[in-house]
N, C-alpha and C. Protein backbone atom coordinates (compact mmCIF):
# COMPACT_ATOMS: atom_id res chain seq x y z
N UNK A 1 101.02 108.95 100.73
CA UNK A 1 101.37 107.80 99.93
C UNK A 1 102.56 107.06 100.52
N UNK A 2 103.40 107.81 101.26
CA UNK A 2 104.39 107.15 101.85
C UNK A 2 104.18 105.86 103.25
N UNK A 3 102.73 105.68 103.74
CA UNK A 3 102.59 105.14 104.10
C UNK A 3 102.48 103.69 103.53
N UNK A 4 101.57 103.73 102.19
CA UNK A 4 100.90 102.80 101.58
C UNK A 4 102.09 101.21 101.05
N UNK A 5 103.12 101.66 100.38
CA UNK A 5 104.36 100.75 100.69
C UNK A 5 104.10 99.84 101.53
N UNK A 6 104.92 100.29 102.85
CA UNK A 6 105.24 99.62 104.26
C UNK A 6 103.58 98.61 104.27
N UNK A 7 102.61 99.89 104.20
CA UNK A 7 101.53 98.69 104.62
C UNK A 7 100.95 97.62 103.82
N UNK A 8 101.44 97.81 102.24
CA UNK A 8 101.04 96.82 101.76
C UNK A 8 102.23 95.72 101.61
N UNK A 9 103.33 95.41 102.26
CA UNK A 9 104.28 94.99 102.48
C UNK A 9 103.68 93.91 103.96
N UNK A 10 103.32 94.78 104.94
CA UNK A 10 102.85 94.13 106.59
C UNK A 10 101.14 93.23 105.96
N UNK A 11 100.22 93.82 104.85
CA UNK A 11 99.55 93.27 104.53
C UNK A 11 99.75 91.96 103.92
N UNK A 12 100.78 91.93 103.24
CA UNK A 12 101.32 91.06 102.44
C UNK A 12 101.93 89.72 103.05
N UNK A 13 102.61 89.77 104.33
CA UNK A 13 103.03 89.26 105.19
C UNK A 13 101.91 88.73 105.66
N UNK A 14 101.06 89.36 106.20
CA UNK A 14 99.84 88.82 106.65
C UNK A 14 99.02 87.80 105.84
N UNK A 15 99.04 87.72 104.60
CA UNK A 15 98.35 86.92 103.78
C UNK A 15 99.26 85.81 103.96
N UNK A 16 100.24 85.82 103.73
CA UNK A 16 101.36 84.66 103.31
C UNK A 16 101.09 83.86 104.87
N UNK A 17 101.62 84.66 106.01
CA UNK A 17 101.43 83.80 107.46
C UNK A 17 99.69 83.09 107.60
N UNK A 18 98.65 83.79 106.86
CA UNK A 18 96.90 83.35 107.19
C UNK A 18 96.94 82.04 106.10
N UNK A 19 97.54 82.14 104.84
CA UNK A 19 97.54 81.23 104.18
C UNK A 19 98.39 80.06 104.30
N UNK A 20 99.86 79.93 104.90
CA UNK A 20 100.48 78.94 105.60
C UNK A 20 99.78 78.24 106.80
N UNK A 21 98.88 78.89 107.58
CA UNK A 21 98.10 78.86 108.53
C UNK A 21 97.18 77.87 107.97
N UNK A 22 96.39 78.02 107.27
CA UNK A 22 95.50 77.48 106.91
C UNK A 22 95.63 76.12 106.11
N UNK A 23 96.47 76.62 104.86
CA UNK A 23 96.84 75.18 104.26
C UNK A 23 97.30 74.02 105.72
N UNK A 24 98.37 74.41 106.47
CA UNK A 24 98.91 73.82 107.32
C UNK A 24 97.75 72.91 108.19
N UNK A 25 97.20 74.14 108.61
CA UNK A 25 95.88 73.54 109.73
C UNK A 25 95.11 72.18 108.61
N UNK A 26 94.61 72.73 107.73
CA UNK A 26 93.86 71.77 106.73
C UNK A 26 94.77 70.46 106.31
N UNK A 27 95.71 70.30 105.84
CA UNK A 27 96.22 69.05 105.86
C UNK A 27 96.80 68.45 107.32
N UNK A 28 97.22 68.62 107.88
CA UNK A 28 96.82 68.55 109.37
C UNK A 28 95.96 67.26 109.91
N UNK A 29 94.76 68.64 110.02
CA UNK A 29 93.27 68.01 110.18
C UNK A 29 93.32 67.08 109.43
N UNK A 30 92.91 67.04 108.21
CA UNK A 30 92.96 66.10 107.14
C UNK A 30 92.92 64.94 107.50
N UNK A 31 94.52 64.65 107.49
CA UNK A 31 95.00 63.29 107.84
C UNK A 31 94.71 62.87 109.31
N UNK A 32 94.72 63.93 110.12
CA UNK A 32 93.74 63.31 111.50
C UNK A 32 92.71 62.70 111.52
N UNK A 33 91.64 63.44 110.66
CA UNK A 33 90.30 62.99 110.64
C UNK A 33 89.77 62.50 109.85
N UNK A 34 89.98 63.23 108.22
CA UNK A 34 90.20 62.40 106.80
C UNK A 34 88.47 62.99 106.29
N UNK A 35 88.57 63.85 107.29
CA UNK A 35 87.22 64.76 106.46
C UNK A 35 87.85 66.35 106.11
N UNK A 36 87.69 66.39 104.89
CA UNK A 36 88.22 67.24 103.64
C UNK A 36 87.50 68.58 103.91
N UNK A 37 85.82 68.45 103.88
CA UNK A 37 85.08 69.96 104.40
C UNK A 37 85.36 70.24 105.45
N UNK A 38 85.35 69.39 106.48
CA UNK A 38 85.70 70.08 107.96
C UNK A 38 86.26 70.71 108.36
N UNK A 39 87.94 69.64 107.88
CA UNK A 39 89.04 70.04 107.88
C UNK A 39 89.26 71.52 107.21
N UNK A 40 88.47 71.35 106.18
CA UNK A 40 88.97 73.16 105.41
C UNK A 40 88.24 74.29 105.98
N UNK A 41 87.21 73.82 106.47
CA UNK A 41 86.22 75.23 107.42
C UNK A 41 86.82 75.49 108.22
N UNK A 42 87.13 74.46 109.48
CA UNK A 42 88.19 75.01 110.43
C UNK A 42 89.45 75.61 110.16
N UNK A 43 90.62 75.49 109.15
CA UNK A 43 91.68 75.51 108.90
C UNK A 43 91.30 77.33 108.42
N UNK A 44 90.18 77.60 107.79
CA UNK A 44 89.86 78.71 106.88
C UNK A 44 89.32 79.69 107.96
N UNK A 45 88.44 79.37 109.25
CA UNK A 45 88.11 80.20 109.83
C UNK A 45 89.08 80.38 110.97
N UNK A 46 90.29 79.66 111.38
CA UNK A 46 91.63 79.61 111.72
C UNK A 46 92.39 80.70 111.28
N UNK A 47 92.69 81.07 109.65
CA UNK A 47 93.34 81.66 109.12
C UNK A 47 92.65 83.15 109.28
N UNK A 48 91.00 83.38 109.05
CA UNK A 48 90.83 84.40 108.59
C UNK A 48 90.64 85.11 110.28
N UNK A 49 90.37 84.57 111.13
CA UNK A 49 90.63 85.44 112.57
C UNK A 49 92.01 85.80 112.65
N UNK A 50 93.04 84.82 112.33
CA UNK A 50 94.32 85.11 112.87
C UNK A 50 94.62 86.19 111.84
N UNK A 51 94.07 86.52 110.28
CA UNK A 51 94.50 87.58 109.52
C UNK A 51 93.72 89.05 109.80
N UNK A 52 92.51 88.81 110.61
CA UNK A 52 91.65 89.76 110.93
C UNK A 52 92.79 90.57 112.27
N UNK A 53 93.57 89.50 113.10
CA UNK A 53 93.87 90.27 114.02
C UNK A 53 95.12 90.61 113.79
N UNK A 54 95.78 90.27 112.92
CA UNK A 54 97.60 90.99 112.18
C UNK A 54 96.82 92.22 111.40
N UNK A 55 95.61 91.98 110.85
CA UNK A 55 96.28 92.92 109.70
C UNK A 55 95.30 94.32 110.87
N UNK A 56 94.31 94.23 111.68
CA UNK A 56 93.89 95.22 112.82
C UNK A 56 95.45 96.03 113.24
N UNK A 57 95.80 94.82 114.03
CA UNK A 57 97.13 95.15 114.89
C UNK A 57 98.43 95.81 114.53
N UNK A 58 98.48 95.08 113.43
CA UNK A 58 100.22 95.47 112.75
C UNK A 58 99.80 95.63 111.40
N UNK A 59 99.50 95.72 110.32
CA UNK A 59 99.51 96.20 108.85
C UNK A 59 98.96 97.45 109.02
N UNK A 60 97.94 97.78 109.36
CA UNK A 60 96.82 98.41 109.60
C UNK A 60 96.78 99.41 110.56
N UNK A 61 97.26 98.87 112.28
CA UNK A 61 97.47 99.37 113.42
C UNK A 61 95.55 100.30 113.74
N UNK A 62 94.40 99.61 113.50
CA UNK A 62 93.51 100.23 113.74
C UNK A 62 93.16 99.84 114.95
N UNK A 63 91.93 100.01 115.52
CA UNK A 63 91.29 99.66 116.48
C UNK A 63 90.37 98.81 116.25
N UNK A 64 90.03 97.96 117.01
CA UNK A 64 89.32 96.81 116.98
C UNK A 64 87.40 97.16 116.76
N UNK A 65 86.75 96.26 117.76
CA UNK A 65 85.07 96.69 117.81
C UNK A 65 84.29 96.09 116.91
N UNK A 66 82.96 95.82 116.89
CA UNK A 66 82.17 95.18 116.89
C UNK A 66 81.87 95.38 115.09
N UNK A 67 81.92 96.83 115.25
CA UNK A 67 81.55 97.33 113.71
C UNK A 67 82.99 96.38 112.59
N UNK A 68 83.81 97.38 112.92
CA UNK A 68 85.25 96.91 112.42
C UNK A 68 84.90 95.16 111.61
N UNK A 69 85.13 94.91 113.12
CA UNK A 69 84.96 92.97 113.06
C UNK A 69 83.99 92.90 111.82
N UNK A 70 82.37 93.15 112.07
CA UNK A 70 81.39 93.20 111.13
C UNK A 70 81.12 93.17 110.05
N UNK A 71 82.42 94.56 109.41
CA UNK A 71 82.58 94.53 108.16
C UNK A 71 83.66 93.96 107.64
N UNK A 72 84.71 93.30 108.49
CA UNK A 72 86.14 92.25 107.69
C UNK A 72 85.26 91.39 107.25
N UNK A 73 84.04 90.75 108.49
CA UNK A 73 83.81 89.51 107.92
C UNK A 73 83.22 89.72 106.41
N UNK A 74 82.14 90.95 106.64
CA UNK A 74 81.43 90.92 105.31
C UNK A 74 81.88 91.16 103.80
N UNK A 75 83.64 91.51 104.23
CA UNK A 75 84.46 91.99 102.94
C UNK A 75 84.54 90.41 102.52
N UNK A 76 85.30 89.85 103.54
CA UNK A 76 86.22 88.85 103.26
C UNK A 76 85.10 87.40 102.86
N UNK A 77 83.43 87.85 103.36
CA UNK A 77 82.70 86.85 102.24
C UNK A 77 82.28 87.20 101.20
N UNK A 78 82.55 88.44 100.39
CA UNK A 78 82.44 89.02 99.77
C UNK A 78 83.54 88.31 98.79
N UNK A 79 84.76 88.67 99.23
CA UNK A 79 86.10 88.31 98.10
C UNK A 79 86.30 87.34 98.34
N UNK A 80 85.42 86.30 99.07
CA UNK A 80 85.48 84.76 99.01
C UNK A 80 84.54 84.23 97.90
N UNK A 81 83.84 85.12 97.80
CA UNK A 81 82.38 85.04 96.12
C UNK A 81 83.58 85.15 95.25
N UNK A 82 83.85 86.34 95.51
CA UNK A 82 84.73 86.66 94.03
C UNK A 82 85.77 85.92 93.70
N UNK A 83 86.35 85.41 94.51
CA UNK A 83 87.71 84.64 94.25
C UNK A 83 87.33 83.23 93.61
N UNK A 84 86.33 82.81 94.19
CA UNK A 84 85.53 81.43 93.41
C UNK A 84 85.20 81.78 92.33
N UNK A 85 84.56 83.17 92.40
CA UNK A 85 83.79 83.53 90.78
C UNK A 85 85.08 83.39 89.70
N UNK A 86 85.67 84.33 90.03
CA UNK A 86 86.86 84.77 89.02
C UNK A 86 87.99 83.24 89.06
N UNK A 87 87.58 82.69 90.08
CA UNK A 87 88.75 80.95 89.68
C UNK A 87 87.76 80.13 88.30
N UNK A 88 86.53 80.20 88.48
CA UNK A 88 85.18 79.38 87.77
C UNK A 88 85.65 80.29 86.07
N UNK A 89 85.46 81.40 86.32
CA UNK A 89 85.61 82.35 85.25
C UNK A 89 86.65 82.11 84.44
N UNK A 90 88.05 82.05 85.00
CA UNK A 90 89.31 81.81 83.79
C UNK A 90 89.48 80.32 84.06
N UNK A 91 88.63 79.02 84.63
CA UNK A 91 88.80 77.70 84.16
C UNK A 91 88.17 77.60 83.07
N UNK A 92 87.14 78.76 82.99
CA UNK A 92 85.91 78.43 81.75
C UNK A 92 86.45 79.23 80.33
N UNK A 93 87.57 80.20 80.48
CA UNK A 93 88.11 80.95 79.54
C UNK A 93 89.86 80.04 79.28
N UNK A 94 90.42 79.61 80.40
CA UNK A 94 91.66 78.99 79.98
C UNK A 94 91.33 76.95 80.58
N UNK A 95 90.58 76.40 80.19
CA UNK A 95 90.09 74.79 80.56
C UNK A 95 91.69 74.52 80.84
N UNK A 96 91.60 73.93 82.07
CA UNK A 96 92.68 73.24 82.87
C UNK A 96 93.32 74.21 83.38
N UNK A 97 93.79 75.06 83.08
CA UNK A 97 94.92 76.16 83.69
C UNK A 97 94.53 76.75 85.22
N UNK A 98 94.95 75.69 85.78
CA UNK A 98 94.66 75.56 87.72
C UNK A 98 95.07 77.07 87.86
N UNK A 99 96.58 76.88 87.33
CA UNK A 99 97.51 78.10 88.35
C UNK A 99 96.95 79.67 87.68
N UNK A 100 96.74 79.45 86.70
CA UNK A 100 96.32 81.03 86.03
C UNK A 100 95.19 81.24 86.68
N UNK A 101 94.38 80.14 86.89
CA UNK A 101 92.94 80.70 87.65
C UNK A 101 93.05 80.86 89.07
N UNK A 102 93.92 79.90 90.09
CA UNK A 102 94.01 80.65 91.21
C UNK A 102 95.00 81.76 91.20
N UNK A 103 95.65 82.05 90.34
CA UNK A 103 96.38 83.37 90.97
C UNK A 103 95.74 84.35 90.43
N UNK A 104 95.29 84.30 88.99
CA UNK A 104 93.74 85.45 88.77
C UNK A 104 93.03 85.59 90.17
N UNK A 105 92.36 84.63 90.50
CA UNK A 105 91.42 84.71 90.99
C UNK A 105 91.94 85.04 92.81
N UNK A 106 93.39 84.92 93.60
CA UNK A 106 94.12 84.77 94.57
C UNK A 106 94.35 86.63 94.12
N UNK A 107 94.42 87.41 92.94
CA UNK A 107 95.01 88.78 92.71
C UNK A 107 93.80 89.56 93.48
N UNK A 108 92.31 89.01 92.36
CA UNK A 108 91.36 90.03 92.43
C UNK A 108 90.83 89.72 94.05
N UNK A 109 91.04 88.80 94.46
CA UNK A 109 90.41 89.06 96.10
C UNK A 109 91.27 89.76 97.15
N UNK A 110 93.08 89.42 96.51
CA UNK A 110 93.72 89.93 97.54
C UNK A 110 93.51 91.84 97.53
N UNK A 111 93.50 92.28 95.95
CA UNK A 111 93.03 93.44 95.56
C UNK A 111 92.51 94.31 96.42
N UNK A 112 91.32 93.66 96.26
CA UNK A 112 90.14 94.25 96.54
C UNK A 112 90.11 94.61 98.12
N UNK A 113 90.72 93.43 98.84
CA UNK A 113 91.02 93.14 100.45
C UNK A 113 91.61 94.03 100.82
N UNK A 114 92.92 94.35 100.08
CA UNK A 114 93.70 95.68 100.75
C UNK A 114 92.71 96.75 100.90
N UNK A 115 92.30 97.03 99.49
CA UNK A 115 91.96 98.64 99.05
C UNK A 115 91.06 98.85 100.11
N UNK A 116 90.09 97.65 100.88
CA UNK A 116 88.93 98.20 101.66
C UNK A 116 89.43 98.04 102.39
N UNK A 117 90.19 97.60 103.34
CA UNK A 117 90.57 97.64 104.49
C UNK A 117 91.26 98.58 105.13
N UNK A 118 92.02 99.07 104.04
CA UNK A 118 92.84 100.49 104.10
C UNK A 118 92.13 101.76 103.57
N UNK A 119 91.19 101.77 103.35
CA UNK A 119 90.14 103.06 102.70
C UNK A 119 88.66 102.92 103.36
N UNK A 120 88.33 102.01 103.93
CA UNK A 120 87.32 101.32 104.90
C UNK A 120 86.84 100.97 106.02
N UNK A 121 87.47 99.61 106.37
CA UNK A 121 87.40 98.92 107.74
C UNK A 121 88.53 99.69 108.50
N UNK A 122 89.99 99.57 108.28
CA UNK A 122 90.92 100.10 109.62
C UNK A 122 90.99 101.83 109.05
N UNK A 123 90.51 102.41 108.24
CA UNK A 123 90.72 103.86 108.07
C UNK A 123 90.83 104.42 109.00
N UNK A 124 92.05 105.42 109.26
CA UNK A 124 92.37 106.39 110.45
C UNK A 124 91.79 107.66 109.95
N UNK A 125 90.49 108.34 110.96
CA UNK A 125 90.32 109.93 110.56
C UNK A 125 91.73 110.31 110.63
N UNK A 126 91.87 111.66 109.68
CA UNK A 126 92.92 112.35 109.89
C UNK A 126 92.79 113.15 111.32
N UNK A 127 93.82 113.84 111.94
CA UNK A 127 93.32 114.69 112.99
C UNK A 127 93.38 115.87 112.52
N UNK A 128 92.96 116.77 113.56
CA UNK A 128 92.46 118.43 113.30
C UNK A 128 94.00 118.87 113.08
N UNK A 129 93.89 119.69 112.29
CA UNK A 129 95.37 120.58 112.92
C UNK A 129 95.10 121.30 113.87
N UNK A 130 96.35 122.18 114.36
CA UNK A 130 96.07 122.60 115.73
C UNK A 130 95.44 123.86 115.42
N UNK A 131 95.60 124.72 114.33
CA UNK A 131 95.05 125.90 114.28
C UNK A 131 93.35 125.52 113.91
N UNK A 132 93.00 124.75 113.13
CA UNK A 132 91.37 124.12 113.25
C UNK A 132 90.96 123.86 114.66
N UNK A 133 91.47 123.02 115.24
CA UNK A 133 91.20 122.79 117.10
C UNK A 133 91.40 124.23 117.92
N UNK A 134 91.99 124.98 117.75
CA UNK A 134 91.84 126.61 118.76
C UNK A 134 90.98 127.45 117.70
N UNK A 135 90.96 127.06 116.80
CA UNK A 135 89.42 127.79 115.89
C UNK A 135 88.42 127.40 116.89
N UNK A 136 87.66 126.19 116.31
CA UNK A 136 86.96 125.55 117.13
C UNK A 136 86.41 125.81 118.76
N UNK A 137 87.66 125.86 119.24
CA UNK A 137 87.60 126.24 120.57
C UNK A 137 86.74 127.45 120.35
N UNK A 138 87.25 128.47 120.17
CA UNK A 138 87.17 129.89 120.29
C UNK A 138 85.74 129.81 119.67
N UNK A 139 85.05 129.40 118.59
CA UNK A 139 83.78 129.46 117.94
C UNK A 139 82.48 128.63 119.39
N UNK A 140 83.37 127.94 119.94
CA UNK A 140 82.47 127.04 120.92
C UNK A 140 82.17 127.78 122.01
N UNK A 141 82.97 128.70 122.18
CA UNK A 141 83.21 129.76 123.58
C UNK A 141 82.24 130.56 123.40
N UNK A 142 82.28 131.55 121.94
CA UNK A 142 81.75 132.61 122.12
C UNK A 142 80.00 132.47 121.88
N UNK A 143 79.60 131.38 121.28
CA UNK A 143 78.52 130.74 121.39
C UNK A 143 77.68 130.56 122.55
């Protein structure tokens, strides 16, 4: 448990730098081009590589690969459903209340994002202890 802190701290960091990232990139674009979808696809798939590779590298410290990659994306369109769902959900339970529905809806995706990424996608096997590894050995030998 003493890990979990620190990393949801470097996770946390990571959201704040993918989401400055992005808003930034998107108004940006914006006013460059003055197309609003574009501008936000790029600005969004901007953010979520550059958060795919902080939170691999430094929150996380996992290893990269094809699988890994595979399943961020499929989390993170996953808690891109949900974050719309659950924004749609408390506009329709609190009418007008922007900020209660994106930060509802900004909680349950960021949530969900940690827990799998850290129990999931970057999970470190534990290693053997050393007396399991010269077990092992010795069972492989006499075999």
């Amino acid at each position: 448990m003493n890990a979990l802190v620190p990393q949801a701290m470097r996770f946390a960091v990571v959201g704040a730098v993918a989401v400055s990232i992005d808003f930034t990139l998107y108004r940006v674009l914006t006013m460059l081009t003055g197309f609003t979808d574009g501008s936000k696809a790029v600005s969004f798939m901007a953010a979520t590589t550059l958060a795919y590779v902080l939170n691999r590298r430094w929150a996380f410290g996992g290893p990269g690969g094809s699988a890994r990659l595979a399943g961020f994306v499929a989390l993170y369109t996953s808690t891109f459903v949900v974050n719309v769902s659950v924004n749609a959900w408390m506009l329709w339970v609190l009418p007008g209340d922007l900020v209660v529905a994106f930060l509802t809806a900004q909680s349950a995706s960021t949530t969900i994002n940690f827990l799998i990424l850290r129990v999931v996608i970057f999970r470190v096997s534990p290693k053997p202890l050393a007396a399991e590894t010269e077990r092992d050995v010795q069972v492989s030998v006499l075999r």
